[in-house]
C-alpha atoms as a PDB file:
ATOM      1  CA  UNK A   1      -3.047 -10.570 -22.568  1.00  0.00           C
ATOM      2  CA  UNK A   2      -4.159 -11.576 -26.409  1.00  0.00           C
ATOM      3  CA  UNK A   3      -1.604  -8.651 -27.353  1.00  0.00           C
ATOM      4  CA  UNK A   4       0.736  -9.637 -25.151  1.00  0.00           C
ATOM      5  CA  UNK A   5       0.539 -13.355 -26.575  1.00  0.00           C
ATOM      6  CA  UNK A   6       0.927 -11.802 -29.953  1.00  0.00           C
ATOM      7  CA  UNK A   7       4.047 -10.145 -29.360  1.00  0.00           C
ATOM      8  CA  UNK A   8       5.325 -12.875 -27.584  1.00  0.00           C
ATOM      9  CA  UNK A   9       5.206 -15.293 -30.526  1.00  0.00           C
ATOM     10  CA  UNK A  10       6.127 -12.034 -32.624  1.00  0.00           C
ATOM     11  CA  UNK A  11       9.885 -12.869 -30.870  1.00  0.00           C
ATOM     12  CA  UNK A  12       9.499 -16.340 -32.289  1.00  0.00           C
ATOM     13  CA  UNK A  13       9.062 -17.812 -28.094  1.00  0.00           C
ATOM     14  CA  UNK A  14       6.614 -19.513 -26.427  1.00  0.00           C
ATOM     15  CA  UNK A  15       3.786 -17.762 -24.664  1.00  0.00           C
ATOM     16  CA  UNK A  16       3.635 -19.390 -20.719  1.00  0.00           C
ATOM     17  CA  UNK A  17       0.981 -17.731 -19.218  1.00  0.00           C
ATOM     18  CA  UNK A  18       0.331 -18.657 -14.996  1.00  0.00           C
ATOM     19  CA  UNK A  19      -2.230 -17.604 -12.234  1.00  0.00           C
ATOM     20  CA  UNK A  20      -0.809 -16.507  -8.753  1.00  0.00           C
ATOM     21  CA  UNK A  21      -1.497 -15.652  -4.915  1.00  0.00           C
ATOM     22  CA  UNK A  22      -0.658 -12.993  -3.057  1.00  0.00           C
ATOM     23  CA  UNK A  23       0.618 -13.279   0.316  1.00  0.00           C
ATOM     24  CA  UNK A  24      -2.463 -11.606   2.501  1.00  0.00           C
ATOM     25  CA  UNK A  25      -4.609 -14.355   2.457  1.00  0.00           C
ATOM     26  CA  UNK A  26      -4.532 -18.480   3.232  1.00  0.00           C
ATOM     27  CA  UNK A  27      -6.093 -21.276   1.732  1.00  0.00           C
ATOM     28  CA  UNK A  28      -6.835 -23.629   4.124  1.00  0.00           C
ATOM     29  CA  UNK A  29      -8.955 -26.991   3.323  1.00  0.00           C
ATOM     30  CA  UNK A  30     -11.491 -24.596   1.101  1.00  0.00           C
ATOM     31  CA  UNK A  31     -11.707 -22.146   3.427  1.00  0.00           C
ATOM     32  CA  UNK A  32     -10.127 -18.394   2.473  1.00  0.00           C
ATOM     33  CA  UNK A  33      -8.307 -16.534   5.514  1.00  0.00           C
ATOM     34  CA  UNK A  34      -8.218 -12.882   5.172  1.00  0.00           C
ATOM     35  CA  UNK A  35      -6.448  -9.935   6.522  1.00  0.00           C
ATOM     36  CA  UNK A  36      -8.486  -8.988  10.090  1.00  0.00           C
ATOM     37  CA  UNK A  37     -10.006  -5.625   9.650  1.00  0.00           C
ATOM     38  CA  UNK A  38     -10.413  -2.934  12.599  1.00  0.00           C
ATOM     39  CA  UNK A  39     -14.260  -3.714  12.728  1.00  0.00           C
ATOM     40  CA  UNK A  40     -13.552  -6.976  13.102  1.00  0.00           C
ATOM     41  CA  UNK A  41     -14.614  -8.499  10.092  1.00  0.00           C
ATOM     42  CA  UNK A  42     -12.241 -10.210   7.503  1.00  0.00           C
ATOM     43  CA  UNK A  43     -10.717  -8.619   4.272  1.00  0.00           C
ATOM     44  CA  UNK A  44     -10.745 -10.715   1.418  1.00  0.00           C
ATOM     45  CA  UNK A  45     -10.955  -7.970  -1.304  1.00  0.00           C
ATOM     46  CA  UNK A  46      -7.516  -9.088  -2.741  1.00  0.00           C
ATOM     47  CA  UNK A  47      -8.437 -12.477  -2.958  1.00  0.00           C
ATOM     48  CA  UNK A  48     -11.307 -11.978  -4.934  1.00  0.00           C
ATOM     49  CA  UNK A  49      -9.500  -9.649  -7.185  1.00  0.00           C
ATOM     50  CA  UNK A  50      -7.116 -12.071  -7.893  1.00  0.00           C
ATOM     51  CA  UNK A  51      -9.392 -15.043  -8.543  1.00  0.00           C
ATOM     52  CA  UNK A  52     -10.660 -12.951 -11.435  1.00  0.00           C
ATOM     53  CA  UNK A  53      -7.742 -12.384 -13.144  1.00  0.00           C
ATOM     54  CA  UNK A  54      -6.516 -15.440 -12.700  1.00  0.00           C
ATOM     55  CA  UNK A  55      -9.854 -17.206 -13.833  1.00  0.00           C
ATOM     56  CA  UNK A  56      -9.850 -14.590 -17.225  1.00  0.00           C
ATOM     57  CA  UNK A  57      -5.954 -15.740 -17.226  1.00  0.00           C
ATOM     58  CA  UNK A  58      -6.957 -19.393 -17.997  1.00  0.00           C
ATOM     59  CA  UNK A  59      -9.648 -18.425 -20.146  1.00  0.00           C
ATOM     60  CA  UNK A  60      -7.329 -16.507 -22.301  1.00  0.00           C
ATOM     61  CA  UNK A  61      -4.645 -18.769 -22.358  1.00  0.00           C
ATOM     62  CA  UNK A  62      -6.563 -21.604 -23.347  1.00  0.00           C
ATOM     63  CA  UNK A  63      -8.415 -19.853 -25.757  1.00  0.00           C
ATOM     64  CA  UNK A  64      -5.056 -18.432 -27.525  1.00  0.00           C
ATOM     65  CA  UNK A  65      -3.449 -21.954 -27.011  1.00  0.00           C
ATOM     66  CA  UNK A  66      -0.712 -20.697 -24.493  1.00  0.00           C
ATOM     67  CA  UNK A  67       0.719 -22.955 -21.867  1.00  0.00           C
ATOM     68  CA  UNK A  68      -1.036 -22.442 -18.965  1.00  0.00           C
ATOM     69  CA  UNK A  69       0.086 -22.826 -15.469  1.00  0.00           C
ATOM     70  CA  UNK A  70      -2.043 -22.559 -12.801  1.00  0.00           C
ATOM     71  CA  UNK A  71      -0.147 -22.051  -9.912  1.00  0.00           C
ATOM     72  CA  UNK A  72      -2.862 -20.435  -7.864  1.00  0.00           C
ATOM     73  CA  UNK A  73      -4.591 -24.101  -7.798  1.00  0.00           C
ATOM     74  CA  UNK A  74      -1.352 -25.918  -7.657  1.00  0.00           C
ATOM     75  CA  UNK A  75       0.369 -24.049  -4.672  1.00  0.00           C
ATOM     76  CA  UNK A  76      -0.432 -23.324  -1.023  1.00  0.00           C
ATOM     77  CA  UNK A  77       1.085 -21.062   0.723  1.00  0.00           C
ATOM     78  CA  UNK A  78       2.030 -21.280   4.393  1.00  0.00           C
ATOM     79  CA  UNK A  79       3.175 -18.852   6.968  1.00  0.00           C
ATOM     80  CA  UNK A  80       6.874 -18.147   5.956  1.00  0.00           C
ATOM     81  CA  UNK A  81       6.106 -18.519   2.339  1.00  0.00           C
ATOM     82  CA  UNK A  82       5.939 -14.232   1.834  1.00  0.00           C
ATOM     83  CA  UNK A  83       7.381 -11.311   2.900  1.00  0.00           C
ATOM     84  CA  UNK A  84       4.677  -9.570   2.198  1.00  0.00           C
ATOM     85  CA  UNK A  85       1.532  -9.122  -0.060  1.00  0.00           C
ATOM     86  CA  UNK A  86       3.738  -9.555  -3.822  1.00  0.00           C
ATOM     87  CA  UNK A  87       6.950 -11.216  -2.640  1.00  0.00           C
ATOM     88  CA  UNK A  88       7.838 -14.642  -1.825  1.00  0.00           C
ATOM     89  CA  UNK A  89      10.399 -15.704   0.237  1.00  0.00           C
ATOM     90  CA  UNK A  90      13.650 -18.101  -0.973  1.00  0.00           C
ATOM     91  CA  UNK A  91      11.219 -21.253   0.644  1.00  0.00           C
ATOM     92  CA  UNK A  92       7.942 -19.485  -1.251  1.00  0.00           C
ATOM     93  CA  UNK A  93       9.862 -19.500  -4.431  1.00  0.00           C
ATOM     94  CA  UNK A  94      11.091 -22.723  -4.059  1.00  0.00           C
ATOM     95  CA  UNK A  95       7.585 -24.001  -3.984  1.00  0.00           C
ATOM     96  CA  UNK A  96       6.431 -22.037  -6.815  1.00  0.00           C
ATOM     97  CA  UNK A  97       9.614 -22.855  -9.139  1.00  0.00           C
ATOM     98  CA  UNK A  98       8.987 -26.803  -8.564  1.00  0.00           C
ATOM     99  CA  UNK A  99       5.715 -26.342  -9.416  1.00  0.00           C
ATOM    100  CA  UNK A 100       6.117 -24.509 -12.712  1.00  0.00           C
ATOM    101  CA  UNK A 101       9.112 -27.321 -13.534  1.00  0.00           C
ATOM    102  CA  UNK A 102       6.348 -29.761 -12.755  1.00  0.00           C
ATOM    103  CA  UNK A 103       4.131 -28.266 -15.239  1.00  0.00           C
ATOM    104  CA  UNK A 104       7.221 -26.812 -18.142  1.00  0.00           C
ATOM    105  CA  UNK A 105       9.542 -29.688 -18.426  1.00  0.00           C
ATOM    106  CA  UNK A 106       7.278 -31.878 -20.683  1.00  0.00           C
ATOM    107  CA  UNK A 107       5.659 -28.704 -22.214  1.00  0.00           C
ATOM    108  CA  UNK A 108       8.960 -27.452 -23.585  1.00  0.00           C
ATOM    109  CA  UNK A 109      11.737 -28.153 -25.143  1.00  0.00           C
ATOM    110  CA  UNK A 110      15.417 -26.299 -24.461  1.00  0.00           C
ATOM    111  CA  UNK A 111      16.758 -27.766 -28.319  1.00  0.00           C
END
């Protein structure tokens, strides 16, 4: 990500670095809702994953003085939001887009 950042500002832009879900899990008051396994238990492997590089995502960005968005705090998810595990659908976007204007129209400037 540092590189990234580098080569980034390299282009003479701003870096905008932001966490994210996936769509296999829910949120709900706390709580994490996996994917149901065969065994009967509850799959929240990507989850977990996620949460990592979103956590070392922050840390980075602060730490290279990015803008940092942190969607994965700042948007829930609801049945309808996803097609599937990576993609949102037109009313997932929507949610994610007005949240990242929330955060990017003070932060930047289009001069």
């Amino acid at each position: 990500m540092r590189d990234l950042v580098a080569a980034i500002r390299d282009f003479g832009a701003k870096p905008i670095l932001a966490t994210q879900h996936m769509g296999n899990y829910r949120i709900r008051e706390g709580k994490v809702y996996g994917v149901p396994k065969p065994d009967g238990s509850v799959d929240i492997a990507d989850y977990a994953r996620l949460s990592a590089v979103n956590k070392r995502t922050l840390q980075v960005c602060e730490d290279v003085g990015a803008i940092c968005i942190d969607v994965a705090n700042g948007v829930r998810f609801e049945d309808g939001d996803n097609y599937d595990g990576l993609h949102t659908t037109p009313q997932g976007s929507e949610k994610v887009a007005r949240y990242m204007y929330s955060r990017l129209k003070d932060a930047i400037s289009l001069e």
